[in-house]
PDB file of N, CA and C in Angstrom:
ATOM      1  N   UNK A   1    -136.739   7.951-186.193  1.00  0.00           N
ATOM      2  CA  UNK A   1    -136.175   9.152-186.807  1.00  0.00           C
ATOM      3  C   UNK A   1    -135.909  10.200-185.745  1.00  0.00           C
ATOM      4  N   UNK A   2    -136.897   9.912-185.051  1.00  0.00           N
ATOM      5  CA  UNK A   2    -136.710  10.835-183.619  1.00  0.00           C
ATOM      6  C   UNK A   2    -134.795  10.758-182.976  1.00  0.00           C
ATOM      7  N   UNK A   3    -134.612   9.907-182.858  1.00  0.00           N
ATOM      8  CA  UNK A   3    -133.352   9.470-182.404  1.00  0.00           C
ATOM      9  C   UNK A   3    -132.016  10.080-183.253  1.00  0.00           C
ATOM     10  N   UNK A   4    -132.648   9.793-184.536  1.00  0.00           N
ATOM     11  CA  UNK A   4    -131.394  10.223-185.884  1.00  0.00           C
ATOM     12  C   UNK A   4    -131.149  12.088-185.815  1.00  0.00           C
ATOM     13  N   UNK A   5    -132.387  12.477-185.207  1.00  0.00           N
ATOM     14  CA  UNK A   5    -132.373  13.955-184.444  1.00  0.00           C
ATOM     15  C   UNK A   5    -131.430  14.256-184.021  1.00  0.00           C
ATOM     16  N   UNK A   6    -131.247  13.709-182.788  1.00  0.00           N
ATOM     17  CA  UNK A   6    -130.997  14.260-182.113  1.00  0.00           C
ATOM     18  C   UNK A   6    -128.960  14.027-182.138  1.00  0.00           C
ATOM     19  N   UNK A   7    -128.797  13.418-182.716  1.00  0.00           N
ATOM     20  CA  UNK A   7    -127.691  13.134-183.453  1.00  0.00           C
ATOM     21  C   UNK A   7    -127.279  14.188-184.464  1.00  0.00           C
ATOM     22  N   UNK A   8    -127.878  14.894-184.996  1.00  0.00           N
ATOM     23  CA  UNK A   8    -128.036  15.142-186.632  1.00  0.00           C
ATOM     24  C   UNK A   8    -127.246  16.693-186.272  1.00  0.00           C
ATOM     25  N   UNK A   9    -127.125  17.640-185.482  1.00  0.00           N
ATOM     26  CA  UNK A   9    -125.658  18.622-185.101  1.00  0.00           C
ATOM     27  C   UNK A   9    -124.444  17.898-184.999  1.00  0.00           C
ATOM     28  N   UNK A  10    -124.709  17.332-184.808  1.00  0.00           N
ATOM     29  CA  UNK A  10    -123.376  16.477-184.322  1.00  0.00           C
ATOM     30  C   UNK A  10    -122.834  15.512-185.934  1.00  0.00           C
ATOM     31  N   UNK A  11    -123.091  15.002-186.655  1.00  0.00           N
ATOM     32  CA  UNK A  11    -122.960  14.662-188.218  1.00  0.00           C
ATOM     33  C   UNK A  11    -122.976  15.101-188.965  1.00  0.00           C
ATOM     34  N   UNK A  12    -123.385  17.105-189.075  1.00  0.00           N
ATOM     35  CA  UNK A  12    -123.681  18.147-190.047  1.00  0.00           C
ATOM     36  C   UNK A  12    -122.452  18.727-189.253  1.00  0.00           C
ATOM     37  N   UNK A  13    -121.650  18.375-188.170  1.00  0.00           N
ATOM     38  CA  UNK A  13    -119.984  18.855-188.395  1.00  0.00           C
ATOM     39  C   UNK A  13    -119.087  18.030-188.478  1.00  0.00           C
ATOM     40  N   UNK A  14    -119.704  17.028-188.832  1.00  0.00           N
ATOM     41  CA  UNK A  14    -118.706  15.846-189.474  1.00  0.00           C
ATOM     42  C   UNK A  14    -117.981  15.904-190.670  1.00  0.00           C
ATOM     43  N   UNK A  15    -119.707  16.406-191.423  1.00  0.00           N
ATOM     44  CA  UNK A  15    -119.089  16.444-192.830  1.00  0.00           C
ATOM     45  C   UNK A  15    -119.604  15.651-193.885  1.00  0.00           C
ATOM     46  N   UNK A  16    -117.627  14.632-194.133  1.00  0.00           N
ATOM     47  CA  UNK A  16    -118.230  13.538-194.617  1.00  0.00           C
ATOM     48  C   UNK A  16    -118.937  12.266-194.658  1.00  0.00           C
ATOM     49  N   UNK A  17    -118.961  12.436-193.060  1.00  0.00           N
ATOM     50  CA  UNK A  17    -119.593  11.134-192.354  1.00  0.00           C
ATOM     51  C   UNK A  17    -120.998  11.148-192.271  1.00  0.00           C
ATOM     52  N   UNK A  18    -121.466  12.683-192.509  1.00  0.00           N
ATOM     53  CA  UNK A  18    -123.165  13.024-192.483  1.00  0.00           C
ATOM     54  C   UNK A  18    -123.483  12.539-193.848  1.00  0.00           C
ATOM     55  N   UNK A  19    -122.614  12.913-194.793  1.00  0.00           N
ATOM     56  CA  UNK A  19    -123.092  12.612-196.050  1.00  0.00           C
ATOM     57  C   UNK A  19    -123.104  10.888-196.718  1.00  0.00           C
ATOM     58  N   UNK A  20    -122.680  10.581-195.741  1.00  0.00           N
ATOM     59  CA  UNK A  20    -122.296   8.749-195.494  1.00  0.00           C
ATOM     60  C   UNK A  20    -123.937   8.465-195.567  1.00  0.00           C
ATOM     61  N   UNK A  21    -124.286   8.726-193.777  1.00  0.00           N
ATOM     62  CA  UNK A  21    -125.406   8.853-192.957  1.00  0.00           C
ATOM     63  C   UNK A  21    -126.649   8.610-193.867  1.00  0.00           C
ATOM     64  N   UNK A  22    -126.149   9.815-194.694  1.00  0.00           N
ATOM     65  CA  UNK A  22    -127.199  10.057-195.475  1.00  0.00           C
ATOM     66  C   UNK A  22    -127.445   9.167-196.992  1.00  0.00           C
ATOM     67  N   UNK A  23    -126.844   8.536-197.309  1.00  0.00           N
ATOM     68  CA  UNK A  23    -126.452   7.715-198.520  1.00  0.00           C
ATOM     69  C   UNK A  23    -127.178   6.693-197.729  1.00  0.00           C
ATOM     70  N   UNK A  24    -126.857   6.246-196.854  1.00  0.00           N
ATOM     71  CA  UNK A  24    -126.753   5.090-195.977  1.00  0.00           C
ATOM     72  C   UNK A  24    -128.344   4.972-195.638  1.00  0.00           C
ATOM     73  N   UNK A  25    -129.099   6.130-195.505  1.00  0.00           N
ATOM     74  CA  UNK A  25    -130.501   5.599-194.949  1.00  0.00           C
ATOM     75  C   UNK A  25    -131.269   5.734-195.979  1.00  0.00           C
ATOM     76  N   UNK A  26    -130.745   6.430-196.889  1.00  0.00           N
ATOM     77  CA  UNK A  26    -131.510   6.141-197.847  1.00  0.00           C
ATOM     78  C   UNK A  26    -131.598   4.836-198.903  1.00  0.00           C
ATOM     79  N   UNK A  27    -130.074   4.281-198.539  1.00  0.00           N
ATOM     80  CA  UNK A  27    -129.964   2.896-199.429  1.00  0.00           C
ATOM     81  C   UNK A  27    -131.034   2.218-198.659  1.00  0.00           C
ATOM     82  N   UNK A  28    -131.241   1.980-197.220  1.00  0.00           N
ATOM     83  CA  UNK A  28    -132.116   1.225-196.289  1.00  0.00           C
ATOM     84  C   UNK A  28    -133.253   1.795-196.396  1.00  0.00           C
ATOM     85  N   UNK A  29    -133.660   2.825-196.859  1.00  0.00           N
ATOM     86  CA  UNK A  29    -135.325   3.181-197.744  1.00  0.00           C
ATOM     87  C   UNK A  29    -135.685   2.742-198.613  1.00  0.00           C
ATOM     88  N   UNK A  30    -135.071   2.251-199.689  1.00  0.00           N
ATOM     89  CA  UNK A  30    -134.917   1.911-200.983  1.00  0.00           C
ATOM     90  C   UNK A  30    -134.909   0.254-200.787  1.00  0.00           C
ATOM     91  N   UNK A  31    -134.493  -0.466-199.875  1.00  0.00           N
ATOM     92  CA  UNK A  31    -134.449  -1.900-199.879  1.00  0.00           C
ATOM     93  C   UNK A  31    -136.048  -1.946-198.876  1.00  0.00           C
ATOM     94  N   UNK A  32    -136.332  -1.221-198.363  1.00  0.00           N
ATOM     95  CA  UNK A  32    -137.682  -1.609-197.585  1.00  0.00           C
ATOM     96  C   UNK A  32    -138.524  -1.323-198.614  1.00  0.00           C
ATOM     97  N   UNK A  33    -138.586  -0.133-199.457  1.00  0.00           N
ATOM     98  CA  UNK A  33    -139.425   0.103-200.421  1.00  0.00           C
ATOM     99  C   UNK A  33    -139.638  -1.739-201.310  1.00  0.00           C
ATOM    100  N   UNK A  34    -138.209  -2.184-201.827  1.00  0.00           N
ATOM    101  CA  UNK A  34    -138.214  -2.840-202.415  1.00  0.00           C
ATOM    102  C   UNK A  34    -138.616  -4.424-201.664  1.00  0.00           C
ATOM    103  N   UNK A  35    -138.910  -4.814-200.814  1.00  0.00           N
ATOM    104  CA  UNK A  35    -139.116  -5.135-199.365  1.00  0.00           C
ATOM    105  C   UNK A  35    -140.889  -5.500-200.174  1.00  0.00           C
ATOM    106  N   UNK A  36    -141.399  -4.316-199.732  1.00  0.00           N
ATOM    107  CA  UNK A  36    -142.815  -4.234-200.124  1.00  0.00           C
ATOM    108  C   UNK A  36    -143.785  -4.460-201.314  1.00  0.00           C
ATOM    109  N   UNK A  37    -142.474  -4.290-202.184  1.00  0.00           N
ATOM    110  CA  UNK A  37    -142.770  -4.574-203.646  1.00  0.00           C
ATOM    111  C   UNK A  37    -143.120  -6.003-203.954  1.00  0.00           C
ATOM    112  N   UNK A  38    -142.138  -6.789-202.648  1.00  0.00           N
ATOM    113  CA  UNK A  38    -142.261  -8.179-203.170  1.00  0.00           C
ATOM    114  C   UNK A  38    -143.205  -8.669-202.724  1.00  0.00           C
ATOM    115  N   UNK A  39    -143.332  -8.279-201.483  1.00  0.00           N
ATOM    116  CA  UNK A  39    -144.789  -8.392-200.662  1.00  0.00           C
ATOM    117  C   UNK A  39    -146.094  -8.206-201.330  1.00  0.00           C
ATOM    118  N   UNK A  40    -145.917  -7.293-201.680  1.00  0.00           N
ATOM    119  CA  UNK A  40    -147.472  -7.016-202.284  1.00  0.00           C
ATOM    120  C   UNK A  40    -148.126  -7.375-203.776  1.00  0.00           C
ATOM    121  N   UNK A  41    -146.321  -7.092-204.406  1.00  0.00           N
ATOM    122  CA  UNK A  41    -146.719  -7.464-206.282  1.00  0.00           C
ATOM    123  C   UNK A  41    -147.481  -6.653-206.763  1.00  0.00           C
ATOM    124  N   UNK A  42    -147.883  -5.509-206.591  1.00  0.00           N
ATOM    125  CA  UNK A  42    -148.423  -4.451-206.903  1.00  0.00           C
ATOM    126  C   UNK A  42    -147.836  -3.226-208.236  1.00  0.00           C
ATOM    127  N   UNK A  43    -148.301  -3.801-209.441  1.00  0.00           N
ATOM    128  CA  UNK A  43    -147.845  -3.058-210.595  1.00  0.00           C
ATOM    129  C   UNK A  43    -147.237  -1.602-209.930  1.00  0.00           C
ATOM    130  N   UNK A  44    -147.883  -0.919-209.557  1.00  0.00           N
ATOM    131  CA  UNK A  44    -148.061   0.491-209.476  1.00  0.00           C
ATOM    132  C   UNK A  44    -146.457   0.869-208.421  1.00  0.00           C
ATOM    133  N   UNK A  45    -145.885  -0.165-207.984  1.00  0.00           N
ATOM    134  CA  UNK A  45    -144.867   0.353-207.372  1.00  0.00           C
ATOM    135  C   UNK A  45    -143.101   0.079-208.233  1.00  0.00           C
ATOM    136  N   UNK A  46    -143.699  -0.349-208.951  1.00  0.00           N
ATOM    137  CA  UNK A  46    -142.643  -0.449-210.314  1.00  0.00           C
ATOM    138  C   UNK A  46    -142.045   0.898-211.142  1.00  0.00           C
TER     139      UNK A  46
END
């Protein structure tokens, strides 16, 4: 995340490409979340 820093002036005058960025890491949060789910089988993350 350190890295996505230092980037992150530079994509907040992009625009629409920050708001990409941002769709974008969060879809790849959401598949690791789901990642773990399978891993573990743990009711509570449902």
């Amino acid at each position: 995340m350190s890295v996505y820093s230092i980037f992150f002036p530079f994509i907040t005058n992009l625009g629409e490409i920050g708001n990409f960025n941002t769709a974008y890491y969060g879809a790849v949060a959401s598949i690791e979340r789901a990642e773990l789910v399978l891993k573990n089988k743990e009711p509570g993350f449902q």
